[in-house]
Protein backbone atom coordinates (compact mmCIF):
# COMPACT_ATOMS: atom_id res chain seq x y z
CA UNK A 1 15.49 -7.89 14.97
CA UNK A 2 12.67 -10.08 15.49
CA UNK A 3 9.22 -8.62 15.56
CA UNK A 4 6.04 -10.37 16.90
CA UNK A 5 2.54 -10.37 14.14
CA UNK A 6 -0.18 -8.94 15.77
CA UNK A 7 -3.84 -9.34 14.29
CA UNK A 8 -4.86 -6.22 12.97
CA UNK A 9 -8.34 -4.78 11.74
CA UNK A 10 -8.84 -1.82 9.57
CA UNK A 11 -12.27 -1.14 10.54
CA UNK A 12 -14.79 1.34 8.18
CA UNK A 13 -12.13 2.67 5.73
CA UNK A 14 -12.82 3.58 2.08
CA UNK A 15 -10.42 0.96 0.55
CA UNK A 16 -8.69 1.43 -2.79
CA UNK A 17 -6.93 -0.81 -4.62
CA UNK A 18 -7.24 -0.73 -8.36
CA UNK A 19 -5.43 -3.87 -8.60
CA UNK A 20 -8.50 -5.72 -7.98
CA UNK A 21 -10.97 -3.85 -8.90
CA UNK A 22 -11.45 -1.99 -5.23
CA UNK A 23 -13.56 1.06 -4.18
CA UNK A 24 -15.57 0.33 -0.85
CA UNK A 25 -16.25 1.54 2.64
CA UNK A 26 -15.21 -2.26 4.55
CA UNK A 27 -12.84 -3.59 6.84
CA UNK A 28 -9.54 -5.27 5.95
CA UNK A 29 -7.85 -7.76 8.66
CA UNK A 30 -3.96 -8.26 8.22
CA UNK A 31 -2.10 -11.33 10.96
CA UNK A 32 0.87 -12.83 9.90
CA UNK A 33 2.28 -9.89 7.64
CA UNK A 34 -0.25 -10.44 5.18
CA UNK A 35 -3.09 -9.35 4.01
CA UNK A 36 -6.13 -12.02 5.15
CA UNK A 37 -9.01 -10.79 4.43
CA UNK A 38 -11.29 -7.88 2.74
CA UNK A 39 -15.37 -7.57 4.02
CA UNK A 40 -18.14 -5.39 4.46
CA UNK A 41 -17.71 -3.53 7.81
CA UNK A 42 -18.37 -5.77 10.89
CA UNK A 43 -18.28 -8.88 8.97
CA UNK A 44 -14.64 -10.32 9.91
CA UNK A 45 -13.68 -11.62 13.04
CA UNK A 46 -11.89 -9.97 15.96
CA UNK A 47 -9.86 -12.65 17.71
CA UNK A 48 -8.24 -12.24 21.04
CA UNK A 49 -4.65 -9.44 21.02
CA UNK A 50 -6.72 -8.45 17.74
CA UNK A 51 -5.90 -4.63 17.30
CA UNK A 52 -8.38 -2.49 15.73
CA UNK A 53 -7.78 0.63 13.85
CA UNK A 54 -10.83 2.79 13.35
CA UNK A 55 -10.38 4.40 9.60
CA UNK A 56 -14.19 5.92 9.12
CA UNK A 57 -13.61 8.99 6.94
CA UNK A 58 -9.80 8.43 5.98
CA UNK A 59 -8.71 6.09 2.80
CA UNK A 60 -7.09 2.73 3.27
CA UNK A 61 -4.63 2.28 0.51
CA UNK A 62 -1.68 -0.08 0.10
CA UNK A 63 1.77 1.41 0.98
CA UNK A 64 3.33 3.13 -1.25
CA UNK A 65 6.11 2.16 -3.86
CA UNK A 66 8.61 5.15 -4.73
CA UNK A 67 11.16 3.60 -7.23
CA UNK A 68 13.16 7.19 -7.01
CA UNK A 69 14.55 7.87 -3.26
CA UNK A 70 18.10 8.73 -1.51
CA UNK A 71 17.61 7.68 2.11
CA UNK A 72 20.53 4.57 2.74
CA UNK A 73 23.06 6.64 4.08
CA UNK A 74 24.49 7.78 7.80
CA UNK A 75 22.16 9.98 8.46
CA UNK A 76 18.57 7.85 8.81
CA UNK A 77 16.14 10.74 9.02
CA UNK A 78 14.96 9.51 5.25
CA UNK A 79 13.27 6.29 6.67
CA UNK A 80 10.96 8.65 9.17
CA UNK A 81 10.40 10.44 6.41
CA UNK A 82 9.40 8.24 3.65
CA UNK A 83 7.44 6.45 6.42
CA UNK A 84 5.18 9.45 7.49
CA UNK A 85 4.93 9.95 3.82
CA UNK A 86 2.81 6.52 3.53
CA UNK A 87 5.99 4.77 1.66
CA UNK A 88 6.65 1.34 2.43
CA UNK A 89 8.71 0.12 -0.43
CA UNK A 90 11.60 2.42 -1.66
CA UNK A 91 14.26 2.20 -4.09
CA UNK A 92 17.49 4.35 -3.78
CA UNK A 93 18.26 5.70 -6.90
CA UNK A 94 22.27 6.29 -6.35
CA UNK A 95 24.93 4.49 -4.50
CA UNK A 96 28.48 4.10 -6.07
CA UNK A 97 29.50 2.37 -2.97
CA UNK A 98 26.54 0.31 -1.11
CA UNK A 99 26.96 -0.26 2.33
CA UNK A 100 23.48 -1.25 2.45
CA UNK A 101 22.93 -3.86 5.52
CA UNK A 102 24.81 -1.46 7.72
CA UNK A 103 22.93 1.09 6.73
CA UNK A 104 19.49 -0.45 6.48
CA UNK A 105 20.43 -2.10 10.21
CA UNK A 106 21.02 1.83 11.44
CA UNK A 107 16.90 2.42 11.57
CA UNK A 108 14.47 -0.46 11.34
CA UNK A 109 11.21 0.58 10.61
CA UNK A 110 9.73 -1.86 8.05
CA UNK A 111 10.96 -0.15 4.87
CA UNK A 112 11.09 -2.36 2.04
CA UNK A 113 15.05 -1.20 0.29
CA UNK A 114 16.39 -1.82 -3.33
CA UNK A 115 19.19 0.06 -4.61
CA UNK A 116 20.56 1.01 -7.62
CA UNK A 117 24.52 0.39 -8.36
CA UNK A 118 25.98 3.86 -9.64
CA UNK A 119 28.46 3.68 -12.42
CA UNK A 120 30.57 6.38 -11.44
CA UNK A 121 33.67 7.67 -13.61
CA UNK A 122 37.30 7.84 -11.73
CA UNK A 123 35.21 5.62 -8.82
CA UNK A 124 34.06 2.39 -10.35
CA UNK A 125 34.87 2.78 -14.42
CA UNK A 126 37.88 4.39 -15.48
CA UNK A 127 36.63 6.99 -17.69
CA UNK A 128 33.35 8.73 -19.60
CA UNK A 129 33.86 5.86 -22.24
CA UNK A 130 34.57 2.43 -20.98
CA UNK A 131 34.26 -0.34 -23.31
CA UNK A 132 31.47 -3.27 -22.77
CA UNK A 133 34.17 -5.55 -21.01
CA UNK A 134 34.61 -2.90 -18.25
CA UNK A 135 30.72 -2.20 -18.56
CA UNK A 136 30.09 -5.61 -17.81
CA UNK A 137 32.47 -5.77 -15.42
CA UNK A 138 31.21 -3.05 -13.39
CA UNK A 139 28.11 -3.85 -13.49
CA UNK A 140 28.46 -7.03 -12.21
CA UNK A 141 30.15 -6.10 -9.19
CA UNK A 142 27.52 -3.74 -8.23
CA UNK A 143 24.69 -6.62 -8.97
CA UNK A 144 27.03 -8.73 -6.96
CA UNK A 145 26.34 -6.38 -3.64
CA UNK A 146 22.62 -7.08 -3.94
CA UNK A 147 21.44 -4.02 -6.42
CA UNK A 148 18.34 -4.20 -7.71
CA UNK A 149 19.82 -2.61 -11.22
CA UNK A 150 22.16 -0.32 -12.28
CA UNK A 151 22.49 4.11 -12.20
CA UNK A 152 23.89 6.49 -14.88
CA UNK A 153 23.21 10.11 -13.38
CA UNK A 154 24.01 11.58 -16.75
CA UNK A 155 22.96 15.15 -15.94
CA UNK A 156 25.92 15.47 -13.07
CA UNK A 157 28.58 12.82 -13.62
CA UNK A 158 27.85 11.57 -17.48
CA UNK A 159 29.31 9.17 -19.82
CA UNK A 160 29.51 10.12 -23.40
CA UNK A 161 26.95 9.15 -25.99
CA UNK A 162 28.47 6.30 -27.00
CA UNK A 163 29.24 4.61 -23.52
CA UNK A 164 25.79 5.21 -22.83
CA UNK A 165 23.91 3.54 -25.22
CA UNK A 166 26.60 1.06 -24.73
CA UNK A 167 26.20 0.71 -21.00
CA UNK A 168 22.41 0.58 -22.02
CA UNK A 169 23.00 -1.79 -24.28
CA UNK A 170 25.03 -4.31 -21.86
CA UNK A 171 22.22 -3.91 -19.33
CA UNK A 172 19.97 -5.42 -21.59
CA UNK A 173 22.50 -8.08 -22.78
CA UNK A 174 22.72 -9.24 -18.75
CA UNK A 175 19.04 -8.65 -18.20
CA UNK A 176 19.78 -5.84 -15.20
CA UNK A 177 17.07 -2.78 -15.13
CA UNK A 178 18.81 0.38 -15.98
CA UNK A 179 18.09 3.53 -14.83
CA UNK A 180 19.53 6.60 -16.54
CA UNK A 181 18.99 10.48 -15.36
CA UNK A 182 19.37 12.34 -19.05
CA UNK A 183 22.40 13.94 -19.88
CA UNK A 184 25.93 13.38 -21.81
CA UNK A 185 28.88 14.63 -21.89
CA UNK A 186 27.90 16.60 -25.44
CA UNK A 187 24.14 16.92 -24.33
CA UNK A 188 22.64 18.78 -20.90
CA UNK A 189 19.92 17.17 -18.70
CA UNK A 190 17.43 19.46 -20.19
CA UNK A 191 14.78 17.98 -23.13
CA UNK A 192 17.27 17.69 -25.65
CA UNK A 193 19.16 15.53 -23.48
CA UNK A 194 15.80 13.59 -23.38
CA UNK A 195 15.32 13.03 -26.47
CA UNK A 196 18.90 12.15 -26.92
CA UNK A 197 18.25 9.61 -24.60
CA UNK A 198 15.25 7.92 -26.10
CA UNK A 199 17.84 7.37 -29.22
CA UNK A 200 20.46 6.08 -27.10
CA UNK A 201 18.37 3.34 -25.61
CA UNK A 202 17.08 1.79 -29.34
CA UNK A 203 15.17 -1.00 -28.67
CA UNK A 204 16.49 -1.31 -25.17
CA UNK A 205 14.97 -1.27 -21.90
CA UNK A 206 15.52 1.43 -19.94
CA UNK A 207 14.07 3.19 -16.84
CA UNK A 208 14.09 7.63 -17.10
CA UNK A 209 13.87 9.19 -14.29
CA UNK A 210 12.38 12.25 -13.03
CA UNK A 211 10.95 12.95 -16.95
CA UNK A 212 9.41 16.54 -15.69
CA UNK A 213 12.76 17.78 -14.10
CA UNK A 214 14.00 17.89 -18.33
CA UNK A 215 10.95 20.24 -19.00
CA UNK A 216 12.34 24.05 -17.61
CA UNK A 217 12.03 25.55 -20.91
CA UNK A 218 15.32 25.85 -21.76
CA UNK A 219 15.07 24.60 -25.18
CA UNK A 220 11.50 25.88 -26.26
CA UNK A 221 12.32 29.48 -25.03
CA UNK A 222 10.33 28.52 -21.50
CA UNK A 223 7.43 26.91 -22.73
CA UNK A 224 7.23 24.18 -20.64
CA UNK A 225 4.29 22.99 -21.45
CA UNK A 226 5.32 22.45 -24.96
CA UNK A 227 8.20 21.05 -23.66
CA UNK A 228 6.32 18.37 -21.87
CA UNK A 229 4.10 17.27 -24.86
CA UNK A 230 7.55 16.89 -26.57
CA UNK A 231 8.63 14.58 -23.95
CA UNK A 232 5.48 12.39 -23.86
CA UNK A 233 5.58 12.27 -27.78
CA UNK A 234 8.96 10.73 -27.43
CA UNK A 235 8.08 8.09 -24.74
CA UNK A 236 4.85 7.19 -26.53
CA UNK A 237 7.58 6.10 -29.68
CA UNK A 238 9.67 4.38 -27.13
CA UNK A 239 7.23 1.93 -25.63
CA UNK A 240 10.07 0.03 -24.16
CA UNK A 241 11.15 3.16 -21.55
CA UNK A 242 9.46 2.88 -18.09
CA UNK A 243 9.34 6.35 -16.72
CA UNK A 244 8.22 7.94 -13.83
CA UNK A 245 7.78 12.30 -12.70
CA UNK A 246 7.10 13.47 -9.32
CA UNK A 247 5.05 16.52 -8.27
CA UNK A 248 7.66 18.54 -6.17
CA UNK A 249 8.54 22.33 -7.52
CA UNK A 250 12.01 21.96 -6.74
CA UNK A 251 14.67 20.54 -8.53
CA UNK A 252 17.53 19.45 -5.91
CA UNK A 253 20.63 18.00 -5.76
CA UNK A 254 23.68 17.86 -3.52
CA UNK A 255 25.93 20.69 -3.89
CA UNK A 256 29.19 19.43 -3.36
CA UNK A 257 32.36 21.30 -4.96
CA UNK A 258 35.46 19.96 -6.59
CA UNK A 259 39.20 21.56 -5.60
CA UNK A 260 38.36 24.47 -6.81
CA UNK A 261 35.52 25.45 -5.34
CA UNK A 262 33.72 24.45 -8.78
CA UNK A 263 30.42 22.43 -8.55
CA UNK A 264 31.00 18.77 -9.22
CA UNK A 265 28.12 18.17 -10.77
CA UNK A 266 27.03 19.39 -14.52
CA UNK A 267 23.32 20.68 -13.63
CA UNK A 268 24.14 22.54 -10.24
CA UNK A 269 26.60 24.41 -12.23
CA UNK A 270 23.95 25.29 -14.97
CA UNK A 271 21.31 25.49 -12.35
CA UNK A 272 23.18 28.57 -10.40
CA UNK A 273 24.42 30.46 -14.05
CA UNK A 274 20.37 30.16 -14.96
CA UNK A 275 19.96 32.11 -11.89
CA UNK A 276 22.62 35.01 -12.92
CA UNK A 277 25.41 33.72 -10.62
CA UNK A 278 28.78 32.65 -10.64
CA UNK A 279 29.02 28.54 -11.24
CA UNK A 280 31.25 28.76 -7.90
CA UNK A 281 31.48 28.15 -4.18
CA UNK A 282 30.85 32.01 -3.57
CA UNK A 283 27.83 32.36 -6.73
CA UNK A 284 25.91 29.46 -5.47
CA UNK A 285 26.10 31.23 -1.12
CA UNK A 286 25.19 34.50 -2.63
CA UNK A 287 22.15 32.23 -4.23
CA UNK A 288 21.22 31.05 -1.13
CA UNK A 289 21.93 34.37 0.63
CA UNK A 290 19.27 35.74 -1.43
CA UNK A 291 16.47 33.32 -1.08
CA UNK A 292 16.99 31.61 -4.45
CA UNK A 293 18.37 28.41 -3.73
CA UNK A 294 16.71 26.45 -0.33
CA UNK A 295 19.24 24.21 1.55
CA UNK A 296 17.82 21.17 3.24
CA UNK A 297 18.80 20.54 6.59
CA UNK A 298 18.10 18.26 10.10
CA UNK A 299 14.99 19.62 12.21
CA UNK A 300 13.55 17.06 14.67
CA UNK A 301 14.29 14.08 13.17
CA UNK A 302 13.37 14.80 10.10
CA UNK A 303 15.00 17.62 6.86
CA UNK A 304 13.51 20.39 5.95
CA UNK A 305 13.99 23.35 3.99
CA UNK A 306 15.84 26.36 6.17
CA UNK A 307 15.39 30.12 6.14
CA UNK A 308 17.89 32.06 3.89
CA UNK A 309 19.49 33.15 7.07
CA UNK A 310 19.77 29.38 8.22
CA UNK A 311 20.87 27.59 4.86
CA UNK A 312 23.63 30.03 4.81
CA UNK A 313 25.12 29.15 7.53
CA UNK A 314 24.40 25.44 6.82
CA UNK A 315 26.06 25.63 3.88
CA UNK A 316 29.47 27.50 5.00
CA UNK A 317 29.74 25.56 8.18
CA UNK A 318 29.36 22.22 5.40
CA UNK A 319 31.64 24.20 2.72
CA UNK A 320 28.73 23.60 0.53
CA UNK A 321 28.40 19.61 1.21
CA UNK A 322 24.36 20.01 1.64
CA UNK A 323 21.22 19.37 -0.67
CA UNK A 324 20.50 22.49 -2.49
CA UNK A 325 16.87 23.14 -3.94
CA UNK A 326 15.94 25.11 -7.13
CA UNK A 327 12.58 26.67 -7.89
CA UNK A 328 12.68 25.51 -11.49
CA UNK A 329 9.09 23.06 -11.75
CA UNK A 330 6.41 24.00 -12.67
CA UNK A 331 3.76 22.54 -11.24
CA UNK A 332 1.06 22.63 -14.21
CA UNK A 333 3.63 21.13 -16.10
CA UNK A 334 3.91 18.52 -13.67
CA UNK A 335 0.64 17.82 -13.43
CA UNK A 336 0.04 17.83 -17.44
CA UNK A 337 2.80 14.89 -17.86
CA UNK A 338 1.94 13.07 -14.71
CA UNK A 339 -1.66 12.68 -16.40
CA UNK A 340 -0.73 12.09 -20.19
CA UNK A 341 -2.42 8.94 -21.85
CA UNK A 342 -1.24 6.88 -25.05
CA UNK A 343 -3.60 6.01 -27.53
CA UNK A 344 -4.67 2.74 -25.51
CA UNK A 345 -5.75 5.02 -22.54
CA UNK A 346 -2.82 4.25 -20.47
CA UNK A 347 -0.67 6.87 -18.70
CA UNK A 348 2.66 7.94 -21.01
CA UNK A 349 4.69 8.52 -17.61
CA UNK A 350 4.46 5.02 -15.67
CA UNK A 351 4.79 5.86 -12.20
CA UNK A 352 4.58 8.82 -9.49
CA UNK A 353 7.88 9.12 -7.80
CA UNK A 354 9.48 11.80 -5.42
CA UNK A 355 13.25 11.77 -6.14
CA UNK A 356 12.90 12.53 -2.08
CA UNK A 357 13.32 10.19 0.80
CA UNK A 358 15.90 12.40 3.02
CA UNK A 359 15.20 14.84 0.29
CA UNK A 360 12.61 16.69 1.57
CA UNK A 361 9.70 16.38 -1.19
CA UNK A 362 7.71 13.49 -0.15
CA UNK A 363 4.53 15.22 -1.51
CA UNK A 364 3.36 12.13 -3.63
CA UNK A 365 0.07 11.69 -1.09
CA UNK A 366 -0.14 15.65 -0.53
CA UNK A 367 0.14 17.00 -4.03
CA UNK A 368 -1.49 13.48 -5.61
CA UNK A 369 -4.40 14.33 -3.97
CA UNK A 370 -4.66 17.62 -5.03
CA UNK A 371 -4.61 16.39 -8.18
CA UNK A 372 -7.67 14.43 -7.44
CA UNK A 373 -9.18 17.22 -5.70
CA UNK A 374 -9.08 18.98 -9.09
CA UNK A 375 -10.13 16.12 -11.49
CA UNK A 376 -7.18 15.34 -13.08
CA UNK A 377 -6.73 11.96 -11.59
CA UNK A 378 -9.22 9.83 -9.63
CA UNK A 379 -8.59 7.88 -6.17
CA UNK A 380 -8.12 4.82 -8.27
CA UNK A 381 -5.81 6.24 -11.01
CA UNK A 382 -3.33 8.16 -8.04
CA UNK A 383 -2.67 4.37 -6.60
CA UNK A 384 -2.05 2.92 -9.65
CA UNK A 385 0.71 5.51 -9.98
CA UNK A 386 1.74 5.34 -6.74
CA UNK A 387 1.19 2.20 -5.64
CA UNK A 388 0.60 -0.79 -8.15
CA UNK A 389 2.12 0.39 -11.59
CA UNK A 390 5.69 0.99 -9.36
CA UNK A 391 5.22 -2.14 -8.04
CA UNK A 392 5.35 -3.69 -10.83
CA UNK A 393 8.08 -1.61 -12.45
CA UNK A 394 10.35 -3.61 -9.41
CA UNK A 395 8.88 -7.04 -10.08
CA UNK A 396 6.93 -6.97 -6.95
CA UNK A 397 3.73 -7.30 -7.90
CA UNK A 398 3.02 -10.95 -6.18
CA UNK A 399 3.42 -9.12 -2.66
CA UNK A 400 3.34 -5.44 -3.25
CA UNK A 401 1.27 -2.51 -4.84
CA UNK A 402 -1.97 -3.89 -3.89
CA UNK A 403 -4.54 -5.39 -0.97
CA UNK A 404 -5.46 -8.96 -2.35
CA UNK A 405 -5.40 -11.86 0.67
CA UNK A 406 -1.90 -13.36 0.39
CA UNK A 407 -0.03 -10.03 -0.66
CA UNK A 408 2.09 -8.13 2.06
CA UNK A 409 0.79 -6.30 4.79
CA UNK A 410 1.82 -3.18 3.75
CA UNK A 411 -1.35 -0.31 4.15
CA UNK A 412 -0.75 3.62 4.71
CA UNK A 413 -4.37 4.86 6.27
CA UNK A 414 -5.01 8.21 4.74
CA UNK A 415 -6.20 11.17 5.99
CA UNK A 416 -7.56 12.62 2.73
CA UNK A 417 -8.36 16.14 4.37
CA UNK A 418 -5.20 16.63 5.30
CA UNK A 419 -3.56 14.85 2.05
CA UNK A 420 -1.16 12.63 4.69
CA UNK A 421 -0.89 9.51 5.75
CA UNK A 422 -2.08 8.92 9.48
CA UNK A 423 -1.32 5.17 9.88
CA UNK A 424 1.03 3.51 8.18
CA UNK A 425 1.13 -0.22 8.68
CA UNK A 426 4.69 -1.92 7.27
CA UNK A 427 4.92 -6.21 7.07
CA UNK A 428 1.85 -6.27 9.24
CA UNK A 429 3.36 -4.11 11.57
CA UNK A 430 1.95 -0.55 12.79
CA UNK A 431 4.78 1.47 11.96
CA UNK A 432 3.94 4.86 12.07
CA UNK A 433 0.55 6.59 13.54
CA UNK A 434 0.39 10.52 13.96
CA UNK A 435 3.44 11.46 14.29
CA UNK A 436 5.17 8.62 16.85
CA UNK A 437 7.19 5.49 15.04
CA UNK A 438 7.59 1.83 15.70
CA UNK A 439 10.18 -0.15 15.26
CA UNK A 440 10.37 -2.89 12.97
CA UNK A 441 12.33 -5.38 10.66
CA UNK A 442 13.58 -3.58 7.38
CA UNK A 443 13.73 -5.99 4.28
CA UNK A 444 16.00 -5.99 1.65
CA UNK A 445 14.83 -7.12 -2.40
CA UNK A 446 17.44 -7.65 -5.04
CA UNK A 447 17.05 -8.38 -8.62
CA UNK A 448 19.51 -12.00 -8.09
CA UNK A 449 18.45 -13.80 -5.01
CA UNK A 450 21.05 -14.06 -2.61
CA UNK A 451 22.19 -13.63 0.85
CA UNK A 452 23.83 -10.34 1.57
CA UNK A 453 24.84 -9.15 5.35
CA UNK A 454 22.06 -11.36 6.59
CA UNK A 455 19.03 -10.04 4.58
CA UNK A 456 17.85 -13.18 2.42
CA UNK A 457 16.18 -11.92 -1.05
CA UNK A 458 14.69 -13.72 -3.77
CA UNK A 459 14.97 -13.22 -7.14
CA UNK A 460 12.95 -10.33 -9.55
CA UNK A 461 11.41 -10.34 -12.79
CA UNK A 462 10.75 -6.82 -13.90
CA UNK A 463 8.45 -7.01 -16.49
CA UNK A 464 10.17 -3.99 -18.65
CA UNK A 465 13.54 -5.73 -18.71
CA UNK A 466 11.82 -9.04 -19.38
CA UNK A 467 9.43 -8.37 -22.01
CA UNK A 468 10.49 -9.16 -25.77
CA UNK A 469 10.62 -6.11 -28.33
């Protein structure tokens, strides 16, 4: 679809943009799907069809960047979703088999897509341990189809040890990002499968998810907080992992059962025996029966989490194919890593993430700014989290992640008393404003330029995969 620029001025906003050094009540004019100009309030010009936007009191910052996300599927309540949540640019974390123009073509509302290619065994590799050829192989294809990188979900479908830091290893050898949720088949996704992790990769580059979701206590006898100074001891050793956490307190994950009626994936079936029930069909509803697993369902165009009584029935009228949530985070814990510092002063976890999108736990701007509220971050530091630092972590940095003149229009308008975005503006396009959506263009980025179902890309430099040892 083709979508007409109009001229648009942020009038009176608090802009933020620690990119370039930003922290002022001014106006910011956007026309072409850029970003033209920054000035002191009443100083730029308002040309004719110029629309104005009146931000006094709220926080003008650029769109957000979430590199962790599941939202390119059927269903497309995840773009609403990460678009009310101030998310412009969004990478999902998981496909095995992208249909991603079709699906990106389903709901065009200016999201910026990237996917990750999901080495899957029995789907796309023949086993827990393929060999580099058939690493290579695989990966390939998947970079072929327009990824931006490529997915091991080690704590539900894993590889062994060995295929791991192998597949790792390959990655690196081809230049591709990889991103790889901890876990083996030897080692759970809990911190010793972590720290396992951090050995795998060597001198590799590698992206780790989610690094507060290995932090439940299960290995330091539920001291998470110990736990998570473990973690950020390990990353600050392993300068060459990018990482990122996210501030939700569930941990989630589709619940989906095998033949048998046995989970299919490794941490749901720990996840419900941590609880006291059977790692089965009927142990997981009695869960949910009794309030201690959530199930995520449709409401309004949108998912949310259901009533016991609700998620129930969701999940027997599904036979259990629904996103399950687990109370397991905990949120000081969250908030410790999410603020840890190396020695230089810079933040041990590199981004602020969600692992949401149709998920619902797009609380980056809600709980971020909580955070703030509290003095563990300021304004500045929460957008270079969420903002500018995952921006560059995708090799977008030219166009994304920040408010200069030339870099895309992409701006979420911020209600900071109600820690949510009120206007979101996507390409230079007002996409979203209290509540009611716009259509617009979706784009698609890859990490090797190419043409794929009609969406052009250009080629991507990510800076972790790029830099020398």
């Amino acid at each position: 679809m083709q979508k007409t620029f109009q001229p648009i001025l942020v009038r009176n906003g608090r802009v933020i943009d620690p990119a370039n050094h930003v922290d002022a009540v001014c106006d910011l004019r956007l026309d072409g799907g850029k970003i033209e100009a920054l000035g002191p309030c009443g100083s730029l010009p308002v040309t004719p069809g110029t629309r104005e936007i009146d931000a006094k009191a709220m926080l003008v910052l650029p769109g957000l960047v979430d590199t962790h996300t599941h939202y390119l599927q059927e269903d497309v309540a995840g773009y609403n979703m990460l678009i009310a949540a101030g998310v412009t640019t969004a990478l999902d974390a998981c496909l095995s088999n992208p249909q991603v123009p079709a699906a990106l073509a389903r709901r065009p509302i200016g999201l910026n897509a990237l996917f990750l290619y999901c080495l899957m065994p029995g789907r796309n590799i023949s086993s827990t341990s393929p060999d580099d050829d058939e690493l290579r192989t695989a990966m390939q294809s998947g970079m072929a189809r327009g990824a931006f990188g490529i997915k091991i979900i080690g704590g539900h479908i894993p590889l062994t040890p060995e295929a791991t830091a192998r597949a790792i290893a390959v990655a690196a050898e081809l230049g591709y990002p990889i991103t790889v949720h901890a876990g083996s088949t030897t080692t759970p996704d809990d911190l010793s499968g972590m720290l396992e992790l951090c050995e795998l990769a060597g001198n590799n580059p590698l992206h780790m998810p989610h690094i507060n979701s290995y932090c439940t206590g299960a290995i330091m006898d539920g001291d998470v907080l110990s736990e998570a100074a473990a973690a950020a001891r390990a990353l600050r050793a392993h300068p060459r992992i990018v990482s990122e956490s996210h501030l939700s307190p569930y941990s989630c994950v589709g619940a989906s059962m095998n033949a048998e009626d046995k989970p299919g994936s490794l941490f749901l079936a720990s996840a419900i025996r941590r609880l006291g029930y059977s790692a089965d069909y009927a142990g997981l509803g009695r869960a949910i029966a009794d309030g201690k697993v959530l199930v995520s369902g449709p409401r309004d165009g949108c998912f949310v989490f259901y009533s016991a009584k609700e998620g129930l029935e969701r999940y027997e009228a599904n036979h259990a194919r629904v996103t399950v949530a687990f109370p397991f985070q905990h949120v000081g814990m969250a908030a410790a890593l999410a603020s840890a510092r190396r020695a230089d002063g810079e933040f041990v976890i590199t981004a602020l993430a969600t692992d949401g999108g149709v998920i619902p736990r797009n609380y980056t701007l809600e709980r971020g700014l909580a955070l703030v509220e509290a003095g563990i971050f300021t304004l500045a530091e929460l957008v270079e989290k969420s903002c500018w630092a995952p921006a560059r972590m995708l090799g977008l940095e030219a166009s994304k992640g920040h408010l200069a003149p030339g870099a895309d229009a992409d701006v979420a308008i911020v209600d900071p008393m109600r820690r949510a975005a009120r206007t979101v503006i996507a390409g230079g396009v007002r996409v979203f404003e209290q509540g009611v959506f716009e259509e617009a263009p979706n784009r698609l980025h890859s990490l090797i330029a190419g043409n794929f179902g009609g969406f052009a890309t250009e080629n991507l430099f990510p800076y972790w995969v790029n830099a020398r040892a």
